[in-house]
Protein backbone atom coordinates (compact mmCIF):
# COMPACT_ATOMS: atom_id res chain seq x y z
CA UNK A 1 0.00 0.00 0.00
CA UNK A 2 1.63 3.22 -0.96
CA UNK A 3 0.34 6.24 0.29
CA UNK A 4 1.19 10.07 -1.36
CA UNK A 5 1.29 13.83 0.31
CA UNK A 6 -1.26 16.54 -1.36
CA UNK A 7 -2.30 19.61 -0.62
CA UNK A 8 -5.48 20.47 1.09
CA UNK A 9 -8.41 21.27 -1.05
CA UNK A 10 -12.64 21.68 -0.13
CA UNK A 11 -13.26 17.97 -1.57
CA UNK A 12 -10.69 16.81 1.19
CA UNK A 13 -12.53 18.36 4.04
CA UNK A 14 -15.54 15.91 4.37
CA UNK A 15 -12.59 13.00 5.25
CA UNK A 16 -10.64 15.34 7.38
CA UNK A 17 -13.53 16.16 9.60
CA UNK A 18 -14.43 12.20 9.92
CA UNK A 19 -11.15 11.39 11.09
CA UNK A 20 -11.04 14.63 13.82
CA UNK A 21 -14.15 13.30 15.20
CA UNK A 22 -12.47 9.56 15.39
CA UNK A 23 -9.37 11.08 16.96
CA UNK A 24 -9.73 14.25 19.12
CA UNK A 25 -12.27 14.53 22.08
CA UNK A 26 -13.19 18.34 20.71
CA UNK A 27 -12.97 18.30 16.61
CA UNK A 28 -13.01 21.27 14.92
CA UNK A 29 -16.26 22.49 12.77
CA UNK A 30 -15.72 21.95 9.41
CA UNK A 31 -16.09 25.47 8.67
CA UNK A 32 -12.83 25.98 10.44
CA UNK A 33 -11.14 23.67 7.89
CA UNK A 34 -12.92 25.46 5.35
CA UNK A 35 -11.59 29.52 6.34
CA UNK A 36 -7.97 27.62 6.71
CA UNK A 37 -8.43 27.38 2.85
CA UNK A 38 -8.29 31.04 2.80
CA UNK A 39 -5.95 31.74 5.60
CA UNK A 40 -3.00 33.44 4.07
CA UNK A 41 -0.60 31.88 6.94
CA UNK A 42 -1.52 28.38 6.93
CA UNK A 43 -0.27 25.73 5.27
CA UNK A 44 -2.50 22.20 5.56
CA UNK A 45 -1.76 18.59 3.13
CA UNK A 46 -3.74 15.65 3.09
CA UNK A 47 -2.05 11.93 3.28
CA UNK A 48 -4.02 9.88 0.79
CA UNK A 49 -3.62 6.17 -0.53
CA UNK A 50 -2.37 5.70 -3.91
CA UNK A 51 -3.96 2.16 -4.43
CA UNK A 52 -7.46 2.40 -4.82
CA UNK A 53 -8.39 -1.03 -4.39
CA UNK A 54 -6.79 -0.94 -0.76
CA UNK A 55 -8.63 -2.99 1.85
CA UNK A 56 -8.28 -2.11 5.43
CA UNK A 57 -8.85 -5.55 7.30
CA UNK A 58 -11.26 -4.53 9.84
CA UNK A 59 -14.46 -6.23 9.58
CA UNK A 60 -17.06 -3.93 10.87
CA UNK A 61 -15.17 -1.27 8.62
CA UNK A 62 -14.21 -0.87 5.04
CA UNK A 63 -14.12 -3.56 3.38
CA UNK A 64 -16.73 -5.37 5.19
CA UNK A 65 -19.92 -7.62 3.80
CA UNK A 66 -20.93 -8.84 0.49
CA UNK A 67 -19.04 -7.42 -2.69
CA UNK A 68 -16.12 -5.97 -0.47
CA UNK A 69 -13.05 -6.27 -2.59
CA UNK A 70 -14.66 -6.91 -5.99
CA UNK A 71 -15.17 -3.87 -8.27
CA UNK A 72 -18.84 -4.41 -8.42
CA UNK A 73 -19.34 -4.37 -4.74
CA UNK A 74 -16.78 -1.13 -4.69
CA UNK A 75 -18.85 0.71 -7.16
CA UNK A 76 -22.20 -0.36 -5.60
CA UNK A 77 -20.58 0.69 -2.29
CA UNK A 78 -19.34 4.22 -3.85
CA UNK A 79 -22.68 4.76 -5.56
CA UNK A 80 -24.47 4.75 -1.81
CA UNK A 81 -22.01 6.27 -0.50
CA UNK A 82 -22.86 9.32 -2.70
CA UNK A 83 -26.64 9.71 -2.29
CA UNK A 84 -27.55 13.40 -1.05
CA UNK A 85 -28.32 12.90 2.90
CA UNK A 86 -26.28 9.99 3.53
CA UNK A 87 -23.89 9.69 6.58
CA UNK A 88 -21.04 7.94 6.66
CA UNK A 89 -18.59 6.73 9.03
CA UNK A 90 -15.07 7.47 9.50
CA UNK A 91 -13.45 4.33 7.75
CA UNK A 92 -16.63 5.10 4.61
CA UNK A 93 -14.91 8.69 4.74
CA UNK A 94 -11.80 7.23 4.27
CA UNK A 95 -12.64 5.02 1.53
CA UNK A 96 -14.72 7.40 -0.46
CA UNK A 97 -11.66 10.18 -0.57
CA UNK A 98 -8.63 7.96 0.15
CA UNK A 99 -7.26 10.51 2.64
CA UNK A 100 -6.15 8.51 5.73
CA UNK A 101 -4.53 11.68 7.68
CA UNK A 102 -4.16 15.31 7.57
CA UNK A 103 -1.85 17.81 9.12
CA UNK A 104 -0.91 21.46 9.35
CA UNK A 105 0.82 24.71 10.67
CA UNK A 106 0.71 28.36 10.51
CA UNK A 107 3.56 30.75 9.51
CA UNK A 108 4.14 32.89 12.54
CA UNK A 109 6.81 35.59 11.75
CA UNK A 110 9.53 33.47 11.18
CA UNK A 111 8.12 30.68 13.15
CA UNK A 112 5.91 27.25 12.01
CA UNK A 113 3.38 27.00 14.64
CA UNK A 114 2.27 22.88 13.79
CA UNK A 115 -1.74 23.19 14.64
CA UNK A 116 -2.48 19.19 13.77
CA UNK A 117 -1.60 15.98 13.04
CA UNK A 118 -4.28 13.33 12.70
CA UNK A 119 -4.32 9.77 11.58
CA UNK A 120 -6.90 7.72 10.96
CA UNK A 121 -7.44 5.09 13.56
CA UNK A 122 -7.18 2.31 11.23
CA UNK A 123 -3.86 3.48 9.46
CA UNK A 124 -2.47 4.08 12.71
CA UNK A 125 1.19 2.81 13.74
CA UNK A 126 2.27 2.99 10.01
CA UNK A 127 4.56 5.82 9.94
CA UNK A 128 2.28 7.74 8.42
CA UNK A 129 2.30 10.93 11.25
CA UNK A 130 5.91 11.08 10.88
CA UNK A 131 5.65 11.32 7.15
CA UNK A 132 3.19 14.18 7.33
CA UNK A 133 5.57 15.80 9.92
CA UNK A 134 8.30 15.42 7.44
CA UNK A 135 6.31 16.94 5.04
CA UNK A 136 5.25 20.02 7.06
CA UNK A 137 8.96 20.12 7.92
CA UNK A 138 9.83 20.60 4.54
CA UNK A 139 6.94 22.76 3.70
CA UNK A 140 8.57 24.95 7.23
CA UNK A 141 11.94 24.97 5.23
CA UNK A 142 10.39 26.59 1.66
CA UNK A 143 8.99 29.11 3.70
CA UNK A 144 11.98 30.00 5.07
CA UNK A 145 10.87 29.60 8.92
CA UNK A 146 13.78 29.66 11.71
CA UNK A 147 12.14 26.42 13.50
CA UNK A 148 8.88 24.86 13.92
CA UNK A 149 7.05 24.79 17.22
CA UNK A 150 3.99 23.03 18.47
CA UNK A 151 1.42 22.29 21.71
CA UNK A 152 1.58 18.50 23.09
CA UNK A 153 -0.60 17.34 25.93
CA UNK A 154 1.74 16.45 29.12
CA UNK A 155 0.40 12.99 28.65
CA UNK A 156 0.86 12.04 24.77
CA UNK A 157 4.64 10.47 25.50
CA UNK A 158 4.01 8.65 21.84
CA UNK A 159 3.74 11.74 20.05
CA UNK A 160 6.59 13.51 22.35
CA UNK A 161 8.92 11.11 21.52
CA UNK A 162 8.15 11.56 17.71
CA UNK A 163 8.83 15.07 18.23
CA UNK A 164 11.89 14.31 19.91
CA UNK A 165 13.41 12.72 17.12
CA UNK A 166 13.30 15.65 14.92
CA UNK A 167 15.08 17.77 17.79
CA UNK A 168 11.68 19.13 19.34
CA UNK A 169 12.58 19.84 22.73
CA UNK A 170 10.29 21.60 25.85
CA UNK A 171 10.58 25.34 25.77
CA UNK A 172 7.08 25.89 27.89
CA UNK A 173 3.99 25.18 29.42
CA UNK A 174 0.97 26.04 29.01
CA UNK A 175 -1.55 25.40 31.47
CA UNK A 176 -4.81 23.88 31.00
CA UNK A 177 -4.54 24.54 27.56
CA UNK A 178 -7.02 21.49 26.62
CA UNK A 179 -10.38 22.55 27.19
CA UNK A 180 -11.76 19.04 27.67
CA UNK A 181 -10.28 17.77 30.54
CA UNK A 182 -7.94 20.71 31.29
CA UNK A 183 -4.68 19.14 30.73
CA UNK A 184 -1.71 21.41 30.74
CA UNK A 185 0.35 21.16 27.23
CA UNK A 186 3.99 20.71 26.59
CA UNK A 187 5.27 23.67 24.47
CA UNK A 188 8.16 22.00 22.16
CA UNK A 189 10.30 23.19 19.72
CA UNK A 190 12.76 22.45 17.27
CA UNK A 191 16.75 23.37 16.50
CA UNK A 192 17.21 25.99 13.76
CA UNK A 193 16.18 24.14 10.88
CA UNK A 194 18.75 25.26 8.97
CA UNK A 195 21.15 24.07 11.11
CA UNK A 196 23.93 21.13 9.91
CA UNK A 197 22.84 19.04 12.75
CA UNK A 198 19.47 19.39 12.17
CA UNK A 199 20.08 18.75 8.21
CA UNK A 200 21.90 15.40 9.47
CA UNK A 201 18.92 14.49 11.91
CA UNK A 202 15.82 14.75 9.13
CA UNK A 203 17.92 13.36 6.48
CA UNK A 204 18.98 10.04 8.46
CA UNK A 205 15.25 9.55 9.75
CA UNK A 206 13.65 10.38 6.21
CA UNK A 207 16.02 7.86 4.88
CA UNK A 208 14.66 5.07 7.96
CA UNK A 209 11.12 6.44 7.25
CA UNK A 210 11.38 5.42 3.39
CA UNK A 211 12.13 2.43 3.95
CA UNK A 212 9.69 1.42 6.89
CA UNK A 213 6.97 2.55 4.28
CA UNK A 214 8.60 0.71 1.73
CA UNK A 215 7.80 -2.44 3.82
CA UNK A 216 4.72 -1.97 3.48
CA UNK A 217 4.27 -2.32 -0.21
């Protein structure tokens, strides 16, 4: 299964929204997603399968009951899918667009402020976060930001020590910054990104990222 980086457009925003709701106790409306379109400062891609006939093997998900797998049950499934009114599930979401995760950030002064990173639940544990972090990394780089910073809650160690390996480090807190629960959130950011050792650090992890994804294939 190969999976490929694109920009954020409107048809995108449908999937995006199912997989907030999946992942994050408050989502955003899907209005929000829709002003970042025209927000001048932000930057937002969409991580979408390349193979169409992909099959995620959940059963009470996609690919499940009669036809699943077969082009006629695909195109039966689609053509529901479709109808004006219907709702659909997260893992119908991500069949009908093929986006399995989304991420962005916001140009602030010379800073990347990283404002998501969602996977689908399904797709999780693939690599796939890190590859959208690489790829808002790179998109930090082109616009000529000094680092990239971001807000972690105090208790996500899995996504801290992601961060971690791309030199995000803790420069703050900011407390009860989740309006859920009221969790306080790590404030983390990176080395100068244009720095040699920070060159050195994304290429050797892009390189060990390729080829975990390559595995998968």
């Amino acid at each position: 299964m190969r999976f490929a980086i694109e920009e954020m457009r409107s048809e995108h925003i449908p999937a995006i929204s199912a997989i907030d709701r999946a992942v994050y106790p408050i989502p955003w409306p899907i209005h929000s997603y829709r002003s970042e379109l025209h927000n001048r400062s932000a930057y937002y891609i969409v991580a979408c399968r390349v193979d169409a006939d992909a099959h995620v093997d959940h059963p009470a998900e996609v690919g499940a009951g009669a036809g699943g797998g077969t082009s006629t049950g695909l195109l039966s499934r689609l053509t529901r899918l479709l109808r004006p009114g219907t709702t659909l599930t997260v893992a119908e979401e991500v069949e009908l667009r093929r986006v399995v995760g989304y991420a962005g950030l916001w140009l602030m002064v010379n800073e990347a402020h990283v404002t998501t990173i969602a996977v689908a639940p399904e797709y999780q544990g693939r690599g796939l976060g890190e590859l959208l972090l690489i790829s808002l990394i790179d998109k930090a780089i082109e616009l000529n930001a000094l680092c990239l910073t971001l807000e972690v809650r105090v208790s996500n160690h899995v996504a801290q020590s992601l961060y971690r390996k791309y030199t995000f480090r803790e420069t703050g807190l900011r407390r009860r910054y989740y309006s859920d629960n009221g969790e306080d959130a790590h404030i983390m950011t990176t080395e100068d990104v244009d720095s040699p050792h920070f060159q050195e650090v994304l290429a050797a992890n892009r390189r060990a990222l390729q080829e975990r994804l390559a595995s998968y294939e």
